[in-house]
N, C-alpha and C. Protein backbone atom coordinates (compact mmCIF):
# COMPACT_ATOMS: atom_id res chain seq x y z
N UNK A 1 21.52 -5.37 -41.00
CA UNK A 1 20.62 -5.90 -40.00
C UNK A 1 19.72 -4.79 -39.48
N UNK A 2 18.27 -4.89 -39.02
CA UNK A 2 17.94 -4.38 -38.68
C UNK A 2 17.58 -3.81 -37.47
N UNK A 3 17.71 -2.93 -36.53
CA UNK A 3 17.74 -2.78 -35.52
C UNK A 3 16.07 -3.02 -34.63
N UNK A 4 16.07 -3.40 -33.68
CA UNK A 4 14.67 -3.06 -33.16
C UNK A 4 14.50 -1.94 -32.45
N UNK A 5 13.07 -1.64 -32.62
CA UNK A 5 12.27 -0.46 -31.93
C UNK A 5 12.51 -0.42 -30.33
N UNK A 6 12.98 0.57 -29.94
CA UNK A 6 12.57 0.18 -28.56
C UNK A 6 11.35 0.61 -27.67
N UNK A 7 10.78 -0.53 -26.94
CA UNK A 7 9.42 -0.31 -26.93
C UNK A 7 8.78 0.71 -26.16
N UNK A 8 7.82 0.88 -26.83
CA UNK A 8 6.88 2.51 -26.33
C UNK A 8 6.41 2.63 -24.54
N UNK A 9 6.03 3.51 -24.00
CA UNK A 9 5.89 3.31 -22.74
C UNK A 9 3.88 3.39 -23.24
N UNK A 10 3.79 2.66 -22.69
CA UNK A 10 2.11 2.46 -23.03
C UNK A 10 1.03 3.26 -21.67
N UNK A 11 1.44 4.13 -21.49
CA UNK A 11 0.89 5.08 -20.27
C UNK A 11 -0.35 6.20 -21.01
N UNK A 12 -1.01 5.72 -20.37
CA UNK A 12 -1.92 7.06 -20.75
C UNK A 12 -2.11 7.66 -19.44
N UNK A 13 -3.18 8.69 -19.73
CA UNK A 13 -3.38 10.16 -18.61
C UNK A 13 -4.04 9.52 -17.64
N UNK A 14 -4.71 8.57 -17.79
CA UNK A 14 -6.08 7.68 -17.33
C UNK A 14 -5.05 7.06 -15.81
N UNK A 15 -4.61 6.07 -17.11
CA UNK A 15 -3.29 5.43 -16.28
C UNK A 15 -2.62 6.02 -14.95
N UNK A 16 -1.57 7.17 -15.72
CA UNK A 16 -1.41 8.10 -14.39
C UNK A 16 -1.91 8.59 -13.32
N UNK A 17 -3.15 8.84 -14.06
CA UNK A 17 -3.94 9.57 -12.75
C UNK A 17 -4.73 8.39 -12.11
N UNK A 18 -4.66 6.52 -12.14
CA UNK A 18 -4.87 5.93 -10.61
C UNK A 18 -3.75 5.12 -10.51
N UNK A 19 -2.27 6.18 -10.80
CA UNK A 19 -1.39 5.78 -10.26
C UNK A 19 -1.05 6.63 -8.83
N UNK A 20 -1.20 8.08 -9.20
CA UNK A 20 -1.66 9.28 -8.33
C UNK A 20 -2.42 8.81 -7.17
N UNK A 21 -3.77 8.65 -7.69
CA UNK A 21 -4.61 8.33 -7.15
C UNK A 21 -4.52 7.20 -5.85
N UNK A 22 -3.56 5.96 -6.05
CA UNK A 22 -3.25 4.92 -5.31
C UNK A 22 -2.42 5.54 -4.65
N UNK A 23 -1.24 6.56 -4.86
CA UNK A 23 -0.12 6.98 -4.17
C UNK A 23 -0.65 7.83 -3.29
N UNK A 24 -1.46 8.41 -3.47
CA UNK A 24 -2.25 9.50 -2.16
C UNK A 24 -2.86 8.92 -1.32
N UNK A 25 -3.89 7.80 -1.95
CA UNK A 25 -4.61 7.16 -0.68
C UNK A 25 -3.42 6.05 0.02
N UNK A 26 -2.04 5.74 -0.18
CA UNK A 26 -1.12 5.06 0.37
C UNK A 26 -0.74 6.22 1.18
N UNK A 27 -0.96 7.44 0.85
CA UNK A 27 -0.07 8.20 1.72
C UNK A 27 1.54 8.53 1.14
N UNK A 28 1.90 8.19 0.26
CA UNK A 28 3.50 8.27 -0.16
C UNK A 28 3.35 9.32 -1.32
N UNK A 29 2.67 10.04 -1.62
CA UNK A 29 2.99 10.77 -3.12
C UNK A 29 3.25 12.11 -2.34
N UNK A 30 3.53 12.89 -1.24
CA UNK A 30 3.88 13.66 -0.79
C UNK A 30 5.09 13.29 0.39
N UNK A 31 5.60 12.19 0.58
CA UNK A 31 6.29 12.03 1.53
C UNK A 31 7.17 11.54 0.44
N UNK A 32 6.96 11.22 -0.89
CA UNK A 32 8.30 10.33 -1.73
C UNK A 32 8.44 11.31 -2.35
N UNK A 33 7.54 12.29 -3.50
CA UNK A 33 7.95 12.91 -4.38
C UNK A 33 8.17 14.54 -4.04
N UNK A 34 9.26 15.40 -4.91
CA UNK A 34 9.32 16.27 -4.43
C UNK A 34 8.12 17.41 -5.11
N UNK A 35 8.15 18.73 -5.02
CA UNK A 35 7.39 19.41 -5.56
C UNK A 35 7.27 19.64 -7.15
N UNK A 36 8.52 19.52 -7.53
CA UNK A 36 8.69 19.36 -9.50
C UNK A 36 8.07 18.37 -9.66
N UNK A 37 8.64 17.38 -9.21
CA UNK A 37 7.94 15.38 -9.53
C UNK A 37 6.52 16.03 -10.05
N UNK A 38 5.87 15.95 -8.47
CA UNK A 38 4.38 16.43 -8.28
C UNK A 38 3.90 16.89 -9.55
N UNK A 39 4.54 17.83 -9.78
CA UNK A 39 4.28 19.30 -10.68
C UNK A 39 3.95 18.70 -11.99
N UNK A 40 4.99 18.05 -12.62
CA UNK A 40 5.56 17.08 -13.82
C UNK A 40 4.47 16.22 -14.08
N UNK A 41 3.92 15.37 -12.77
CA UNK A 41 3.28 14.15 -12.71
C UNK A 41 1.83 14.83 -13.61
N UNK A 42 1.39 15.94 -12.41
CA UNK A 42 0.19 16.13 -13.00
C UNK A 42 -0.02 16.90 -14.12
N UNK A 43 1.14 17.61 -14.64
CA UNK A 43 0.94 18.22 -15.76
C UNK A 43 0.73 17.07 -16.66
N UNK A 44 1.61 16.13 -16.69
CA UNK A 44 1.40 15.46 -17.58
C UNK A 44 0.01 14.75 -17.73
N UNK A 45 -0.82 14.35 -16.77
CA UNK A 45 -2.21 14.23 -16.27
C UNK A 45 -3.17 14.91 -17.28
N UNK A 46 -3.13 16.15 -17.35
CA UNK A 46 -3.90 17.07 -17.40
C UNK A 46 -3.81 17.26 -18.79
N UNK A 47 -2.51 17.39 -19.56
CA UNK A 47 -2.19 17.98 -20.90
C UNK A 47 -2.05 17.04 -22.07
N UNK A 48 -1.32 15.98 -21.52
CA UNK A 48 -0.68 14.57 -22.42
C UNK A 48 -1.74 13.83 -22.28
N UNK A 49 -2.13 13.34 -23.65
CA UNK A 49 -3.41 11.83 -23.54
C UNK A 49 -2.04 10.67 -23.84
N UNK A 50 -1.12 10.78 -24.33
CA UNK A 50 -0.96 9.51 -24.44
C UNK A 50 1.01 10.28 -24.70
N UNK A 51 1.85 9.31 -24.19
CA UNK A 51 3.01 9.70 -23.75
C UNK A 51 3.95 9.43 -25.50
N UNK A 52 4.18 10.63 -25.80
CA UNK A 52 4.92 10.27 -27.14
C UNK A 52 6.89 10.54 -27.12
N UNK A 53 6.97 10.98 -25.83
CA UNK A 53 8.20 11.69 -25.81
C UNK A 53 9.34 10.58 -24.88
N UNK A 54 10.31 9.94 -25.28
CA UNK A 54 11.14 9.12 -24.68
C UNK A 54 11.80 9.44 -22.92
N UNK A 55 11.98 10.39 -23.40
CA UNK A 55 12.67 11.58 -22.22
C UNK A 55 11.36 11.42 -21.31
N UNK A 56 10.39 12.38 -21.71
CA UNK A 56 9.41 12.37 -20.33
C UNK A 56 8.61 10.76 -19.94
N UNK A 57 8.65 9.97 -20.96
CA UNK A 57 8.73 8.54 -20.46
C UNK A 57 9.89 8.00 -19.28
N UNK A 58 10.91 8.20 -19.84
CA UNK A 58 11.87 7.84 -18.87
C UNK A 58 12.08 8.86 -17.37
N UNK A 59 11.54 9.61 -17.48
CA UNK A 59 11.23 10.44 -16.46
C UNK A 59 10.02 10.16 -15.03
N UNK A 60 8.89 9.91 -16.03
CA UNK A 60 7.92 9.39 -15.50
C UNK A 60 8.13 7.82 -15.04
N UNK A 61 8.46 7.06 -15.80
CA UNK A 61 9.37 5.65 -15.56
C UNK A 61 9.57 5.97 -14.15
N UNK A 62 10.99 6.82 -13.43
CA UNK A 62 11.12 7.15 -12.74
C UNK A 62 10.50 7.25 -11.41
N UNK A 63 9.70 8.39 -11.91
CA UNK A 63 9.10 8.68 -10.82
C UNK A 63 7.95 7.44 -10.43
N UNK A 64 7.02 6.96 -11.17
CA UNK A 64 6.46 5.81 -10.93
C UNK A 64 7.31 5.02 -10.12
N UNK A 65 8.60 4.42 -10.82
CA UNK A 65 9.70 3.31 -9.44
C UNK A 65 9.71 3.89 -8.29
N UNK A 66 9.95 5.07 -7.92
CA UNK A 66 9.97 5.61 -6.72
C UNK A 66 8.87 5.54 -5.94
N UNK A 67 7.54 5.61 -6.67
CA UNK A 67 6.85 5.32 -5.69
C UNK A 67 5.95 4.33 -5.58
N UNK A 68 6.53 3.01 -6.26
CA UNK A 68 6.40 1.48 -5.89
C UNK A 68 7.38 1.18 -4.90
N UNK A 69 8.49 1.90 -5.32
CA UNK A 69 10.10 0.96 -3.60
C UNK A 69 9.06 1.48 -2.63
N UNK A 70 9.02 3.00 -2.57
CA UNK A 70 8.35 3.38 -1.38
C UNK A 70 7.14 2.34 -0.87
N UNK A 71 6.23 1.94 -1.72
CA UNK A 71 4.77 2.23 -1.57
C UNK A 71 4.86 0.35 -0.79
N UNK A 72 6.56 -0.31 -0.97
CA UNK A 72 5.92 -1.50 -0.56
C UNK A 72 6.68 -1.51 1.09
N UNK A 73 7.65 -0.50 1.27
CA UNK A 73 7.86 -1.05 3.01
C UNK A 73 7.18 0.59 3.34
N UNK A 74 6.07 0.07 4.15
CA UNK A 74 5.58 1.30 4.88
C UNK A 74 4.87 1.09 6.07
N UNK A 75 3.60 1.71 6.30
CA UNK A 75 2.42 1.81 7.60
C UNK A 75 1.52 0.41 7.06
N UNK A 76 1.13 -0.08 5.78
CA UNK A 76 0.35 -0.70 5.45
C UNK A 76 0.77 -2.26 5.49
N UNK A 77 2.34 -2.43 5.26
CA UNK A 77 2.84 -3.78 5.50
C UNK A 77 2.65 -4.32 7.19
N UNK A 78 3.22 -2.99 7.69
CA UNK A 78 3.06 -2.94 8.93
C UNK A 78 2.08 -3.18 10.06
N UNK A 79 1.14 -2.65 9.41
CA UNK A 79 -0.41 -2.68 9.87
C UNK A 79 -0.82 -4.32 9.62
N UNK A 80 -0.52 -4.68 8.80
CA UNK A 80 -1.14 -5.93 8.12
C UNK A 80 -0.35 -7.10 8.77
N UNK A 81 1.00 -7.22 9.63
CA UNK A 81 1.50 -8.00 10.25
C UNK A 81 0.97 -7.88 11.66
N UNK A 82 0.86 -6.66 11.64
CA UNK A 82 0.04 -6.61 13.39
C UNK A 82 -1.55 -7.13 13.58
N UNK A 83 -2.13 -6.79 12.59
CA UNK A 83 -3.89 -7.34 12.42
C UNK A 83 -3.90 -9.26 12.42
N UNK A 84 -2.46 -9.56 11.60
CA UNK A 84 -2.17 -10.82 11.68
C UNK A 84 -2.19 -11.36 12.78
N UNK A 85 -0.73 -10.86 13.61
CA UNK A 85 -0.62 -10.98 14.70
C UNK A 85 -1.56 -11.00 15.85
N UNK A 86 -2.85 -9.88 15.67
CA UNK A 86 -3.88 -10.49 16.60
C UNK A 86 -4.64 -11.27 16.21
N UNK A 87 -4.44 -11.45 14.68
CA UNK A 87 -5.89 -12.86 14.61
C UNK A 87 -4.88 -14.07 15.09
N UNK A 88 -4.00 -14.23 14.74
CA UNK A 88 -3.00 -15.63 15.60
C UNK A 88 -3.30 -15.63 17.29
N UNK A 89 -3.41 -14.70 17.73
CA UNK A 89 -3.87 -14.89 19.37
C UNK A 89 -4.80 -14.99 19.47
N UNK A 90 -5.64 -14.51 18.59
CA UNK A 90 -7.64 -14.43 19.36
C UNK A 90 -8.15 -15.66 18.93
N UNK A 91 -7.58 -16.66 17.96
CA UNK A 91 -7.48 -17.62 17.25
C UNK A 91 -7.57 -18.38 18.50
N UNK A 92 -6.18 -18.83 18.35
CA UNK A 92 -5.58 -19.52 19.83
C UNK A 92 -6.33 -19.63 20.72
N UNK A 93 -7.11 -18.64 21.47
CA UNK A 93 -7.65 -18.04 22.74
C UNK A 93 -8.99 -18.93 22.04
N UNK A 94 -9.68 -18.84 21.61
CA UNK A 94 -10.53 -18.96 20.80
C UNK A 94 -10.93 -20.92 20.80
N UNK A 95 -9.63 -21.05 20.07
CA UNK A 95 -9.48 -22.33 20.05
C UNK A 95 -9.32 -23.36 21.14
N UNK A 96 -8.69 -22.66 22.37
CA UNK A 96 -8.52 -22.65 23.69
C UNK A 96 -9.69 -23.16 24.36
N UNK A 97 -10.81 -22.15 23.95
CA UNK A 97 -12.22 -22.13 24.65
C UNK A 97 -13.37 -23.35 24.09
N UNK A 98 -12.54 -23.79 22.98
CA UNK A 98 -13.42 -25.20 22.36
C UNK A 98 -14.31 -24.74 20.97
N UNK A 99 -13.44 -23.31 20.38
CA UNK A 99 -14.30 -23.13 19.23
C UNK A 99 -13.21 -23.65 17.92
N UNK A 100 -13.89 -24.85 17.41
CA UNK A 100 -13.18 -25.45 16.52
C UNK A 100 -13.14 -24.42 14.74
N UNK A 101 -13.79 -23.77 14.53
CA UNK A 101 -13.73 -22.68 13.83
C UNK A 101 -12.89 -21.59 13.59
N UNK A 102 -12.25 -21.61 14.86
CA UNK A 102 -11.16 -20.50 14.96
C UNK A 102 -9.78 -20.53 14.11
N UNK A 103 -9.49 -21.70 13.59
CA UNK A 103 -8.17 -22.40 13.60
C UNK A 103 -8.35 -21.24 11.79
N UNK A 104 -9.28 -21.36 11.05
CA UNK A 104 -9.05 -20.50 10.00
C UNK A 104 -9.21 -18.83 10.21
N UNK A 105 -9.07 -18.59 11.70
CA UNK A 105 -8.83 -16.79 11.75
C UNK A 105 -7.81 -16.01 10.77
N UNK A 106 -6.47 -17.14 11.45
CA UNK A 106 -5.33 -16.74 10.92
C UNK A 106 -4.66 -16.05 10.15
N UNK A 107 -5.43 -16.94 8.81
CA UNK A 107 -5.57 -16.97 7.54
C UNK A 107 -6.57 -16.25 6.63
N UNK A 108 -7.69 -15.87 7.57
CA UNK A 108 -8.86 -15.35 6.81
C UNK A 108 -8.37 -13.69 6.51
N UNK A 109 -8.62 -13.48 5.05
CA UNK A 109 -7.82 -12.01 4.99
C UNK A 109 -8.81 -10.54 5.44
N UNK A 110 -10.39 -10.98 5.50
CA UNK A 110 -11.32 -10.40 5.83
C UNK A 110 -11.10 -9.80 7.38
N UNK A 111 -11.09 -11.09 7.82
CA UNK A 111 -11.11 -11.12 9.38
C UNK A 111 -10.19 -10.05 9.99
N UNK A 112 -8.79 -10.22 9.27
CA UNK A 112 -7.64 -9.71 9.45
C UNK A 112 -7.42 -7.93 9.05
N UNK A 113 -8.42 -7.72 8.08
CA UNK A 113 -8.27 -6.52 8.02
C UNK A 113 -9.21 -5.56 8.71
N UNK A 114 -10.40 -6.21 9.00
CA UNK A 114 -11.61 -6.04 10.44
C UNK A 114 -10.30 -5.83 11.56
N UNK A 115 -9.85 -6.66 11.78
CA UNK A 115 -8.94 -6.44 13.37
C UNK A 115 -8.02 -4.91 12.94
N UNK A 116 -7.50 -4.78 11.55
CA UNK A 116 -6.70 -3.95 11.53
C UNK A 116 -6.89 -2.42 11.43
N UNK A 117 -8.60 -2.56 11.33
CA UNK A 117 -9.56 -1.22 11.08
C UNK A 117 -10.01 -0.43 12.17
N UNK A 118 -10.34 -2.31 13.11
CA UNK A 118 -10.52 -1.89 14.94
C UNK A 118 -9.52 -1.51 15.64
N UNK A 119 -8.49 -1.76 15.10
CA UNK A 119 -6.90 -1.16 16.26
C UNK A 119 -6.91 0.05 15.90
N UNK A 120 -6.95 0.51 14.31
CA UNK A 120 -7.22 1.79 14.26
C UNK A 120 -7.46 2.69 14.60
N UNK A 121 -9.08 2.42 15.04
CA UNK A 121 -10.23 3.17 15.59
C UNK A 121 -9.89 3.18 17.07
N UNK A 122 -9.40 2.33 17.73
CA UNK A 122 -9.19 2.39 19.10
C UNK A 122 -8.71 3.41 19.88
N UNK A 123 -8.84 3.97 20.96
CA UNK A 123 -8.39 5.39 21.37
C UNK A 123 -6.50 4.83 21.98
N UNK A 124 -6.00 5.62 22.29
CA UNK A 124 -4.81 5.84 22.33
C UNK A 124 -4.44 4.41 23.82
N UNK A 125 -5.14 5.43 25.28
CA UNK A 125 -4.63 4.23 26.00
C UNK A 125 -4.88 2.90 25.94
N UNK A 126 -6.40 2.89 24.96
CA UNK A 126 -6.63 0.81 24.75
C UNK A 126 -5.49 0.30 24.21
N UNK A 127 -5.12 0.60 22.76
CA UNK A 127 -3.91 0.24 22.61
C UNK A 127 -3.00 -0.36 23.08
N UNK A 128 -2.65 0.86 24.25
CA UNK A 128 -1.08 0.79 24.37
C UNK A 128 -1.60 -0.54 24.82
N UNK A 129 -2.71 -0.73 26.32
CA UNK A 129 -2.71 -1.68 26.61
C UNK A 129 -2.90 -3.08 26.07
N UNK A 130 -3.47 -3.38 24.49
CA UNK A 130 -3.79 -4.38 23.94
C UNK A 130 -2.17 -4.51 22.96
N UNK A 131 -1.17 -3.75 22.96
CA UNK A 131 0.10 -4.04 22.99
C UNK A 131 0.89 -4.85 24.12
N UNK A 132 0.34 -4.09 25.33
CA UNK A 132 0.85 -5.20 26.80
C UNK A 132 0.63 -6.60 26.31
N UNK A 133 -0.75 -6.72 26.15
CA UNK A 133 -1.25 -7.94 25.86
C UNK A 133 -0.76 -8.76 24.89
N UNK A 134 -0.54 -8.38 23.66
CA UNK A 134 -0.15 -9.05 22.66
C UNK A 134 1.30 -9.70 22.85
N UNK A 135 2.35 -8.71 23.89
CA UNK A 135 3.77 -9.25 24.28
C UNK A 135 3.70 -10.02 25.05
N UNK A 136 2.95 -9.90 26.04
CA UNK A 136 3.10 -11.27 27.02
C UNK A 136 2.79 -12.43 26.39
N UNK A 137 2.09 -12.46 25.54
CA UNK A 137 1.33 -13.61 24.69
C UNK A 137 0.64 -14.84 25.30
């Protein structure tokens, strides 16, 4: 019988580097990986066009999983339930005041990431206080 191949890791340098690329602008490729990872990651970037070696596949394998677990509970899930959270009130408030339009804030993913850009930008004591606000509800 014949055995099967087991299949190739289909990664190129390209690949890697806007996997890099996504992990930095997430913020996690220095808070997940250590300094070898790093080291490893981009050598391989730089030197390897196309991954022929099982070992540094399964290596890289690796390190890639690590920084998908990371990359999905963080600041950005977080952020994105709170931007929610104020389009559900300003909605409401909104809807309150007789604007029949409002009822798709909620839901609108535009809208939602506008609110989550403006909390951002907001200086420290608005905040806290548009936190008061958001608990009392």
């Amino acid at each position: 019988m014949i055995e099967p191949r087991p299949a190739r890791l289909l990664l190129s340098g390209k690949e890697l580097a806007r996997i890099r690329a996504m992990a930095i602008r997430r913020g996690i490729w220095f808070k997940t990986l250590s300094k070898t990872e790093r080291a490893l990651f981009g050598l391989t970037i730089g030197i390897v066009r196309r991954i022929r070696s099982s070992v540094l596949g399964r290596v890289l394998v690796s390190i890639i999983a690590k920084l998908q677990v990371n990359s999905k509970d963080g600041r950005a899930t977080s952020l994105h339930s709170l931007g929610r959270t104020i389009a559900e009130k300003m909605s409401m408030i909104a809807q309150a005041w007789g604007n029949t339009s409002a009822v798709n804030w909620s839901v609108d993913r535009e809208f939602i990431r506008f609110l989550e850009v403006m909390y951002l930008n907001t200086p420290l004591t608005s905040t806290a206080n548009s936190a008061l606000l958001l608990k009392r509800g």
